[in-house]
PDB file of N, CA and C in Angstrom:
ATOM      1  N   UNK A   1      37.668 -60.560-103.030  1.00  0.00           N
ATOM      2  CA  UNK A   1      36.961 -59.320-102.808  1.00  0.00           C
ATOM      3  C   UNK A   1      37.365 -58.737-101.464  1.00  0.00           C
ATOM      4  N   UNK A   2      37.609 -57.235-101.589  1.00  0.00           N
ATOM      5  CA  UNK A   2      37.964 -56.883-100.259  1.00  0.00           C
ATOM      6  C   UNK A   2      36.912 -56.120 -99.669  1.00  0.00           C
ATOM      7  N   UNK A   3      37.050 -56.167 -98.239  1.00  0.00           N
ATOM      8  CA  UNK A   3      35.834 -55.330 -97.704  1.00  0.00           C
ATOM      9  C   UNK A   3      35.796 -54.849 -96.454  1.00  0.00           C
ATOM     10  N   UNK A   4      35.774 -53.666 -95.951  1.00  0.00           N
ATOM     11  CA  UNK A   4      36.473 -52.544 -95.003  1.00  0.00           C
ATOM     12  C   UNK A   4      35.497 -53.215 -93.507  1.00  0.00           C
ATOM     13  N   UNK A   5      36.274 -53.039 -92.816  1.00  0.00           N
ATOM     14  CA  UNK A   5      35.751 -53.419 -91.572  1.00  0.00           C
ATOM     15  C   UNK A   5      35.060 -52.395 -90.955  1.00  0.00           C
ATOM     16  N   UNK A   6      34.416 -52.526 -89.847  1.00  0.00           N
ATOM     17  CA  UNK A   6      33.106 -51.656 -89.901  1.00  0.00           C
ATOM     18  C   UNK A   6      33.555 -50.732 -89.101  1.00  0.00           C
ATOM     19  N   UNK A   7      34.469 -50.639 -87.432  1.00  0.00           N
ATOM     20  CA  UNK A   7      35.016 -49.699 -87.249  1.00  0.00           C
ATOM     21  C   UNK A   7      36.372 -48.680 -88.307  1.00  0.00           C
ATOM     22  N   UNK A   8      36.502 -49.094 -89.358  1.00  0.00           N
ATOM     23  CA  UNK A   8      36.736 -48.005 -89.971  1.00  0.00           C
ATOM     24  C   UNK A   8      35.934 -47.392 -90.719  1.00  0.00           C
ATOM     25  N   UNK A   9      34.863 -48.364 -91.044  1.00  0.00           N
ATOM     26  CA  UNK A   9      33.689 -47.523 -92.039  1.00  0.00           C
ATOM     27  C   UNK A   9      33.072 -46.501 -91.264  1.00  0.00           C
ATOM     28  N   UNK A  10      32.863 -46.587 -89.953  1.00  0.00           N
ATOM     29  CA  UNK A  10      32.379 -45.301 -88.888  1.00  0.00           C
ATOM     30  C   UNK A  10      33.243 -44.663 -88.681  1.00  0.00           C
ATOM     31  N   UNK A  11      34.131 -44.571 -88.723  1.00  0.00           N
ATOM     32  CA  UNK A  11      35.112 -43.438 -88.759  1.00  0.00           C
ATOM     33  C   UNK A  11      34.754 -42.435 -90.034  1.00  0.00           C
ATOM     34  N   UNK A  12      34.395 -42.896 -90.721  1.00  0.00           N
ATOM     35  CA  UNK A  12      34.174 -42.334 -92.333  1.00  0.00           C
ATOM     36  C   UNK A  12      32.983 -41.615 -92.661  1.00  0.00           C
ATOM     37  N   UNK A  13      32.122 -42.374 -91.992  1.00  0.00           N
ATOM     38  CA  UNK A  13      30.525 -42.631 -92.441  1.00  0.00           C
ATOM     39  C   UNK A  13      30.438 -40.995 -92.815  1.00  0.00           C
ATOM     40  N   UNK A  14      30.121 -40.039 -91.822  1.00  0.00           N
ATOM     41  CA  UNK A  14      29.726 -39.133 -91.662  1.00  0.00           C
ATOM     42  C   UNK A  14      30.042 -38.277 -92.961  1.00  0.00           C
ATOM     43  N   UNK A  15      31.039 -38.578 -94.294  1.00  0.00           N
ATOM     44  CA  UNK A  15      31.159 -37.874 -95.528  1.00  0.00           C
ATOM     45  C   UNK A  15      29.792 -38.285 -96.240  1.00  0.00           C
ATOM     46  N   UNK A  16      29.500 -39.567 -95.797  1.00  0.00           N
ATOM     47  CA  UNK A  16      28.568 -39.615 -96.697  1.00  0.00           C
ATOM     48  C   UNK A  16      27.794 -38.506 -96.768  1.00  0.00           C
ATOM     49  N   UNK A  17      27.178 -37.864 -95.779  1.00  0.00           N
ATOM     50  CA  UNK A  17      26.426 -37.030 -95.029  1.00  0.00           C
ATOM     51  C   UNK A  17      26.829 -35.398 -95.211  1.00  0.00           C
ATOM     52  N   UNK A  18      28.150 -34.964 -96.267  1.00  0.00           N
ATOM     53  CA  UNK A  18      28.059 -33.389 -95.994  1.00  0.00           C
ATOM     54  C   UNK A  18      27.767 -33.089 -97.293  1.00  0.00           C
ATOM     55  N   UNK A  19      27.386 -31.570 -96.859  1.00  0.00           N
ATOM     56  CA  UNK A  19      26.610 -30.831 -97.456  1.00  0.00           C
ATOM     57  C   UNK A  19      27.930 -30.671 -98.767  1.00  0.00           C
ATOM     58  N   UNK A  20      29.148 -30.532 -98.753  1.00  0.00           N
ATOM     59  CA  UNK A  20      30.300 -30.213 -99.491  1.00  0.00           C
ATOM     60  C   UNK A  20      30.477 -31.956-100.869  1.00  0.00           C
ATOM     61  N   UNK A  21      29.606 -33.292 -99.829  1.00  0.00           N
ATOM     62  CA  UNK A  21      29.880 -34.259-101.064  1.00  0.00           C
ATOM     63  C   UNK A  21      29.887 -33.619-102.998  1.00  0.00           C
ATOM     64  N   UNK A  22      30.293 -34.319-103.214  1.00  0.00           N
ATOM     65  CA  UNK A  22      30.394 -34.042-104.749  1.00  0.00           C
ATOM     66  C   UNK A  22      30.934 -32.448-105.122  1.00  0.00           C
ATOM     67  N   UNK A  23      30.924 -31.736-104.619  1.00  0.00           N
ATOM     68  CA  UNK A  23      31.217 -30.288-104.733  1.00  0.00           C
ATOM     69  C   UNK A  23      32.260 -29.920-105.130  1.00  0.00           C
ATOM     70  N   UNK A  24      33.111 -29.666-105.618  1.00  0.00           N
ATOM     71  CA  UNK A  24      34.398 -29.141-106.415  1.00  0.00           C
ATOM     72  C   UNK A  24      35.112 -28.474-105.636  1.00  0.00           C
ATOM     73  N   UNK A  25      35.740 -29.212-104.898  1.00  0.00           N
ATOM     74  CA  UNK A  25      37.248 -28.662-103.696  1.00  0.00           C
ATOM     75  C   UNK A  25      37.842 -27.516-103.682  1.00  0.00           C
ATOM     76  N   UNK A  26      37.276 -27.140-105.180  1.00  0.00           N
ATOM     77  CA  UNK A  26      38.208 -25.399-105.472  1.00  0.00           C
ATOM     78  C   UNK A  26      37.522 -24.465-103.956  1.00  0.00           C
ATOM     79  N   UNK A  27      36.333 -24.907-103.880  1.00  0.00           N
ATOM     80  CA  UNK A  27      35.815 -23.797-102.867  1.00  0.00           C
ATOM     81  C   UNK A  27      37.066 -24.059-101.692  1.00  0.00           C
ATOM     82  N   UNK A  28      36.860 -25.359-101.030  1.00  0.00           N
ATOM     83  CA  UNK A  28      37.829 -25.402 -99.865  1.00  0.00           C
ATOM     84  C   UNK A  28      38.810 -25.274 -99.731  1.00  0.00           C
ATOM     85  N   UNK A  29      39.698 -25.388-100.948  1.00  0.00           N
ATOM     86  CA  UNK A  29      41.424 -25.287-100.944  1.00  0.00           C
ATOM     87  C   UNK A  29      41.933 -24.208-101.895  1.00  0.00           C
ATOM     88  N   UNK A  30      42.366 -23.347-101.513  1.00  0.00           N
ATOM     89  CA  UNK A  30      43.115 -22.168-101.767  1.00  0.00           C
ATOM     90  C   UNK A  30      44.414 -22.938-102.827  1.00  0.00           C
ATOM     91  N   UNK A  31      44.102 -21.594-103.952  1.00  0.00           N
ATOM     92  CA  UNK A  31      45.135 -22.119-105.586  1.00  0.00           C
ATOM     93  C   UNK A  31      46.433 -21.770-104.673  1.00  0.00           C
ATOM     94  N   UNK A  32      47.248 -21.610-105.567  1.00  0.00           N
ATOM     95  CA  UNK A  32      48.922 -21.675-105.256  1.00  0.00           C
ATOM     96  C   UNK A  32      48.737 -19.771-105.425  1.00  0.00           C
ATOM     97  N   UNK A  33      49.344 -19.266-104.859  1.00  0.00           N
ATOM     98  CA  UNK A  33      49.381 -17.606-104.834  1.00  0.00           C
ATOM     99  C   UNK A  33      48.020 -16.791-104.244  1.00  0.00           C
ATOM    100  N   UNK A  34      46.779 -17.679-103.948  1.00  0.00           N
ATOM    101  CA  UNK A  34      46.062 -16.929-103.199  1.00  0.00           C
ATOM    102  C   UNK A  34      46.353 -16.251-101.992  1.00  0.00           C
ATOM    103  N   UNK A  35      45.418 -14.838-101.967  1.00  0.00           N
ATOM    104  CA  UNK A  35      46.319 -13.771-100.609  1.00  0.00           C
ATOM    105  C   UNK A  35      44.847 -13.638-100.581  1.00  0.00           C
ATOM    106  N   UNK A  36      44.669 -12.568 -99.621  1.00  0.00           N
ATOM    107  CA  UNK A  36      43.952 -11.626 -99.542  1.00  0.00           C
ATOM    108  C   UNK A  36      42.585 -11.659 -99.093  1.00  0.00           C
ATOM    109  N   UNK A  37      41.738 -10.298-100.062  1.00  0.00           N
ATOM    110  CA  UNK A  37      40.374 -10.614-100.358  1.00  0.00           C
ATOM    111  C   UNK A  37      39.543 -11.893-101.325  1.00  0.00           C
ATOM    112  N   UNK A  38      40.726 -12.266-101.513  1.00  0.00           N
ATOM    113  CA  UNK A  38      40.242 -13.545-102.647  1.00  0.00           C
ATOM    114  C   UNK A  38      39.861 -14.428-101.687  1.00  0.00           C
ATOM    115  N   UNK A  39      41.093 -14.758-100.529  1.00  0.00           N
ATOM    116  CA  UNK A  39      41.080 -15.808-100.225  1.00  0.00           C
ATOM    117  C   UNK A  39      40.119 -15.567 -98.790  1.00  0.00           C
ATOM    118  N   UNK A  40      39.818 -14.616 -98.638  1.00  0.00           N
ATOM    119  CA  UNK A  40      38.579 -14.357 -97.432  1.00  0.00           C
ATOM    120  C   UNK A  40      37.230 -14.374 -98.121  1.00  0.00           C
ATOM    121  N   UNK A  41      36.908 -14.255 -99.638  1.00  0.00           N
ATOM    122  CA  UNK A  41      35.731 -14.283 -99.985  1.00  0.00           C
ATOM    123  C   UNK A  41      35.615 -16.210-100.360  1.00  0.00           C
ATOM    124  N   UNK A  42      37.021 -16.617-101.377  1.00  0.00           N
ATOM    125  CA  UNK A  42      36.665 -18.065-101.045  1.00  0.00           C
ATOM    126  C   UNK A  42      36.342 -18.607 -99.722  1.00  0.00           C
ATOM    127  N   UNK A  43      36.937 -18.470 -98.420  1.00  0.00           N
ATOM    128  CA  UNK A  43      36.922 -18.649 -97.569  1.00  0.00           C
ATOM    129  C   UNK A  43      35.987 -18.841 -96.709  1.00  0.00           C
ATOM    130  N   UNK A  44      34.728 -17.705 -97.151  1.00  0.00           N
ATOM    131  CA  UNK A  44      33.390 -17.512 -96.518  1.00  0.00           C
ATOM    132  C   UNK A  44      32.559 -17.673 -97.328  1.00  0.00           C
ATOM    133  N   UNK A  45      32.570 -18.082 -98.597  1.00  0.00           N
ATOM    134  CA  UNK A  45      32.346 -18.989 -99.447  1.00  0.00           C
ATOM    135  C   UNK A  45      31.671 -20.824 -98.817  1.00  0.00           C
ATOM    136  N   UNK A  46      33.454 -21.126 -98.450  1.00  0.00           N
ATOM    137  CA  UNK A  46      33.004 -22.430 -97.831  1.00  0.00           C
ATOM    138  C   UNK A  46      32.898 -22.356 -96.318  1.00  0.00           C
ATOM    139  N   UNK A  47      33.141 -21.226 -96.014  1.00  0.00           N
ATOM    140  CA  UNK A  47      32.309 -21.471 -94.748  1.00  0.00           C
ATOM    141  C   UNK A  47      30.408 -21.331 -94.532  1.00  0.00           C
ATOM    142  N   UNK A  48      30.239 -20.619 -95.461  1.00  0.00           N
ATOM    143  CA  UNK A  48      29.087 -20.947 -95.862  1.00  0.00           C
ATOM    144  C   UNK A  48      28.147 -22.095 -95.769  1.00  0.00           C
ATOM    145  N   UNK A  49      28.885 -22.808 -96.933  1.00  0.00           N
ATOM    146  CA  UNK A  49      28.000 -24.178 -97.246  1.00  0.00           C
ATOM    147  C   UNK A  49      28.607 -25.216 -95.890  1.00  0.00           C
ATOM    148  N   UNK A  50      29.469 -24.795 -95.138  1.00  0.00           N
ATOM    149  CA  UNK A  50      29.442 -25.844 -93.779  1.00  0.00           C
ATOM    150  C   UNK A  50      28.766 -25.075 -92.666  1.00  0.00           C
ATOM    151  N   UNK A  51      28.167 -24.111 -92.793  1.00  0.00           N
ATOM    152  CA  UNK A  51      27.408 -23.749 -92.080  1.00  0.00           C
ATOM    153  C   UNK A  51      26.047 -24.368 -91.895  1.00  0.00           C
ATOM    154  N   UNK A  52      25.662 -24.955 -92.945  1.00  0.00           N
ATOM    155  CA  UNK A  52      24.534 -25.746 -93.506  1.00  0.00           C
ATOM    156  C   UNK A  52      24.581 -27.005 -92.851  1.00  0.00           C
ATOM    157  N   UNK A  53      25.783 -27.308 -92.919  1.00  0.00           N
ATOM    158  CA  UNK A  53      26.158 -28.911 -93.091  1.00  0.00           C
ATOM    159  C   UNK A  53      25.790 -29.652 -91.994  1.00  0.00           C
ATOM    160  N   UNK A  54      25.334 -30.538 -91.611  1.00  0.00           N
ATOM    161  CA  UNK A  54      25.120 -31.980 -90.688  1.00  0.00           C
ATOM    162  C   UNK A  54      26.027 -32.524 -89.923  1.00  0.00           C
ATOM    163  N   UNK A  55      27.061 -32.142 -90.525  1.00  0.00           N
ATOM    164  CA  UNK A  55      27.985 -33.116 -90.132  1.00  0.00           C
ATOM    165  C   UNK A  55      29.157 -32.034 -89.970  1.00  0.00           C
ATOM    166  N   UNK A  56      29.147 -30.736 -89.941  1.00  0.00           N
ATOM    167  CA  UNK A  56      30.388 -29.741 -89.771  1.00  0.00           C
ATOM    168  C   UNK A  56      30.864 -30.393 -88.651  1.00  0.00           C
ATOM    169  N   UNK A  57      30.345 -30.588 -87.317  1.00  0.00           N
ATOM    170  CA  UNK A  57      30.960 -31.039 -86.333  1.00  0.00           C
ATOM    171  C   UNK A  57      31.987 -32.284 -86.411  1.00  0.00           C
ATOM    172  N   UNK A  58      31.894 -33.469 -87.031  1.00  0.00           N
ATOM    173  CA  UNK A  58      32.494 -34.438 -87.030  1.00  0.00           C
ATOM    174  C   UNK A  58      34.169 -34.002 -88.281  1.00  0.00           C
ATOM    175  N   UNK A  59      33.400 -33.095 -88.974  1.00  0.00           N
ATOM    176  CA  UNK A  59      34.618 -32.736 -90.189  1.00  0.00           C
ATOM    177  C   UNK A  59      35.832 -32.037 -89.563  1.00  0.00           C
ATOM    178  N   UNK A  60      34.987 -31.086 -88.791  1.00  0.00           N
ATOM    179  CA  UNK A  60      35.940 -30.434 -87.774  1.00  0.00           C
ATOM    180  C   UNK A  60      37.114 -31.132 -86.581  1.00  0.00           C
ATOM    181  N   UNK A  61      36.208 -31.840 -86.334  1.00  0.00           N
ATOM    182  CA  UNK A  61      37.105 -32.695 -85.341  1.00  0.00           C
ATOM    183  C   UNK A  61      38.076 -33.437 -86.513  1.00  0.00           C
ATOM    184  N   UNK A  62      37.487 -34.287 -87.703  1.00  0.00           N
ATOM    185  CA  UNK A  62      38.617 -34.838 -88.118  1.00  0.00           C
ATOM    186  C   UNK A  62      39.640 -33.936 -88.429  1.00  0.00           C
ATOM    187  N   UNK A  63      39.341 -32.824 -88.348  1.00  0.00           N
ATOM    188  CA  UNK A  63      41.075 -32.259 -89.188  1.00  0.00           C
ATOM    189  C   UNK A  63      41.679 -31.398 -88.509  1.00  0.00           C
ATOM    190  N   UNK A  64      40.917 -31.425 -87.038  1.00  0.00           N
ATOM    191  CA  UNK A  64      42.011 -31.117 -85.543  1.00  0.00           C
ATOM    192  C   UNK A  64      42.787 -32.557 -85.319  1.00  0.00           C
ATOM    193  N   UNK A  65      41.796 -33.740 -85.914  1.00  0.00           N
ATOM    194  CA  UNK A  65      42.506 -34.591 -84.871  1.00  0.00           C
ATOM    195  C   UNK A  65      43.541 -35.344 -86.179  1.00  0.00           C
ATOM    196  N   UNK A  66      43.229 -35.386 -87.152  1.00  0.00           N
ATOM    197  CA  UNK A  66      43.959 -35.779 -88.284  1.00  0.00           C
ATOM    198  C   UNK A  66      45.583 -34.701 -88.730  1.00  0.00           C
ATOM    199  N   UNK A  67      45.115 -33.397 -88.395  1.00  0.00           N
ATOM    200  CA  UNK A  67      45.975 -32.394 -88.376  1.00  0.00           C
ATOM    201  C   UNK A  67      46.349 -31.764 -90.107  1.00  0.00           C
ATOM    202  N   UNK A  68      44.453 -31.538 -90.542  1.00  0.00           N
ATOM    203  CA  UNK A  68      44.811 -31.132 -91.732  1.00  0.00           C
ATOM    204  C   UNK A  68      45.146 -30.060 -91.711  1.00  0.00           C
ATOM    205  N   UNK A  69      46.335 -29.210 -92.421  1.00  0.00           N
ATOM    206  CA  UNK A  69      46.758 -28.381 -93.280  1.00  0.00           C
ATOM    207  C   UNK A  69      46.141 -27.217 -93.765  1.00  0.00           C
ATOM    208  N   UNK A  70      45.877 -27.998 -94.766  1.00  0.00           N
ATOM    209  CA  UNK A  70      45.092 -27.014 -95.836  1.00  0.00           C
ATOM    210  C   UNK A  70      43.258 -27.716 -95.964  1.00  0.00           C
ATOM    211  N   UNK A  71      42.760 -26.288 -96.375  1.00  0.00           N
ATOM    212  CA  UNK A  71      41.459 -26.111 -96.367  1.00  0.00           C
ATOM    213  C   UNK A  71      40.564 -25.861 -95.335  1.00  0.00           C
ATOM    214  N   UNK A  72      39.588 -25.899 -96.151  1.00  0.00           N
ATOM    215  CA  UNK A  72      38.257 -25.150 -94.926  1.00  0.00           C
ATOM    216  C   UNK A  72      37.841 -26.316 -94.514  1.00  0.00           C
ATOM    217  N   UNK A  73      37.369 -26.781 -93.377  1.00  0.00           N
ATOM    218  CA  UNK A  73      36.949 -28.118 -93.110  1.00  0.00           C
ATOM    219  C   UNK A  73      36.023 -28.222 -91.820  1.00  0.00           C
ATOM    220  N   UNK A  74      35.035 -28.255 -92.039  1.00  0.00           N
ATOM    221  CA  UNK A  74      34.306 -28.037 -91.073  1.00  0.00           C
ATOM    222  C   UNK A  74      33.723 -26.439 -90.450  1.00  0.00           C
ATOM    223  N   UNK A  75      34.101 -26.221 -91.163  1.00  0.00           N
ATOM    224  CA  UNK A  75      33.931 -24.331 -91.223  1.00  0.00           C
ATOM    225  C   UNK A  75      34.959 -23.450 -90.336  1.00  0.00           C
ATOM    226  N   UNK A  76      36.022 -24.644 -90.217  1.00  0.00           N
ATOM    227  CA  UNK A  76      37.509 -24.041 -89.845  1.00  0.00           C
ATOM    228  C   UNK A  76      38.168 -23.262 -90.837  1.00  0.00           C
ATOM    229  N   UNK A  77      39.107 -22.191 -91.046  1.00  0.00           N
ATOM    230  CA  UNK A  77      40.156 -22.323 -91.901  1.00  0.00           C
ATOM    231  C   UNK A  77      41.177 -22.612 -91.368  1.00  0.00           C
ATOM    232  N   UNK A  78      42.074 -22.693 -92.383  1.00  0.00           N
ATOM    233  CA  UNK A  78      43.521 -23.419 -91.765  1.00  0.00           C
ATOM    234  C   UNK A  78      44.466 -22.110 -90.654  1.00  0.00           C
ATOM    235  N   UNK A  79      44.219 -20.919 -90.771  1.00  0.00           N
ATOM    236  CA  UNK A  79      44.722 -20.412 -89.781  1.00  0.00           C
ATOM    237  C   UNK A  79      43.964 -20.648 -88.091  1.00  0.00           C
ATOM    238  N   UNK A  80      42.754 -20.496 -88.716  1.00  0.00           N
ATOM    239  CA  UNK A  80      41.589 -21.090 -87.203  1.00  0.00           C
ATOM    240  C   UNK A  80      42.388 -22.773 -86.362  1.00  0.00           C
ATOM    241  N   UNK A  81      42.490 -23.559 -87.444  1.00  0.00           N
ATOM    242  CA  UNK A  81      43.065 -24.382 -86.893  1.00  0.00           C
ATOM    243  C   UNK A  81      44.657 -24.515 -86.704  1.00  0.00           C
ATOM    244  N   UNK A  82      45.255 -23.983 -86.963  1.00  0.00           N
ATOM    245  CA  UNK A  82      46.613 -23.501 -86.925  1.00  0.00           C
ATOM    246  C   UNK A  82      46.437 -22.814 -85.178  1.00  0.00           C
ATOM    247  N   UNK A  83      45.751 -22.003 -84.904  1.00  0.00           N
ATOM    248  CA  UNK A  83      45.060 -21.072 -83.873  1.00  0.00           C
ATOM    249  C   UNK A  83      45.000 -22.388 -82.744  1.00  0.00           C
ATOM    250  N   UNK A  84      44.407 -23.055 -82.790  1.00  0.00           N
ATOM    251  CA  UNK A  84      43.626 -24.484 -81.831  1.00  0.00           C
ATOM    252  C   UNK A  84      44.696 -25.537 -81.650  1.00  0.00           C
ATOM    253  N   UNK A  85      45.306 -26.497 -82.481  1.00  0.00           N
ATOM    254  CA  UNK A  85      46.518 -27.067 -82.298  1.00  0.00           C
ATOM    255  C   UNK A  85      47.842 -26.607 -81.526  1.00  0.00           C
ATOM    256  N   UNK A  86      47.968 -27.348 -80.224  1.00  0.00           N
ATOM    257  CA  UNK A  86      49.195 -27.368 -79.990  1.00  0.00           C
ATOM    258  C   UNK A  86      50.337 -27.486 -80.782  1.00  0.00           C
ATOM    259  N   UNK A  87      51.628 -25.863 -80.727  1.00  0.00           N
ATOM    260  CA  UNK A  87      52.702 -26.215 -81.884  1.00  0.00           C
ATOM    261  C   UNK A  87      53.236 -27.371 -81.744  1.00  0.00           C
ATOM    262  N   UNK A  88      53.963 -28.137 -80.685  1.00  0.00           N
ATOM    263  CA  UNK A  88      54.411 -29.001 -80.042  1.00  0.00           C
ATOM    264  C   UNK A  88      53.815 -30.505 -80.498  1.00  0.00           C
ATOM    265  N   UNK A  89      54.458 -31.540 -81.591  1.00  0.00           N
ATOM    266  CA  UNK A  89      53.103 -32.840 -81.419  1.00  0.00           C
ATOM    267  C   UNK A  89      53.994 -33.349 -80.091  1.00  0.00           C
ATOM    268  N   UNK A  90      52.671 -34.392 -79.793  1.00  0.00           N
ATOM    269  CA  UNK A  90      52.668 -34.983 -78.913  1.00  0.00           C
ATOM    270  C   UNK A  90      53.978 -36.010 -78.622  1.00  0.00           C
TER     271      UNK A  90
END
């Protein structure tokens, strides 16, 4: 039986905790050809429901510090964080 050690389970914990669990990712991640007003109404959409959220703060940090891509995450979008990241890695 395997079983996760506890400093990585705190690294984690905090999904247990958002408002976005179980929720259908379509809100956060933009289809293949989204532009526009689509993608500013999805957009504020999920910024929405992380507006709510408990835990926006910790989501946020993970995907400055993880260096996600794509999606809304923490009530970032990916140009917001595109915006905040140094181009340069470390």
């Amino acid at each position: 039986m395997r079983t996760r050690t506890k400093p990585l389970l705190r690294v984690w914990e905090w999904q247990a905790e958002a408002a976005c669990r179980g929720m259908d990712s379509a809100v956060f991640f933009s289809p293949a050809g989204e532009r526009g007003r689509a993608r500013r109404r999805r957009e504020q959409a999920a910024r929405e429901i992380c507006g709510g959220c408990p835990v926006s703060g910790p989501c946020g940090r993970f995907a400055l510090t993880s260096r996600q891509t794509y999606g809304v995450w923490g009530g970032y979008t990916e140009a917001e964080r595109r915006a905040t990241v140094p181009v340069h890695p470390k």
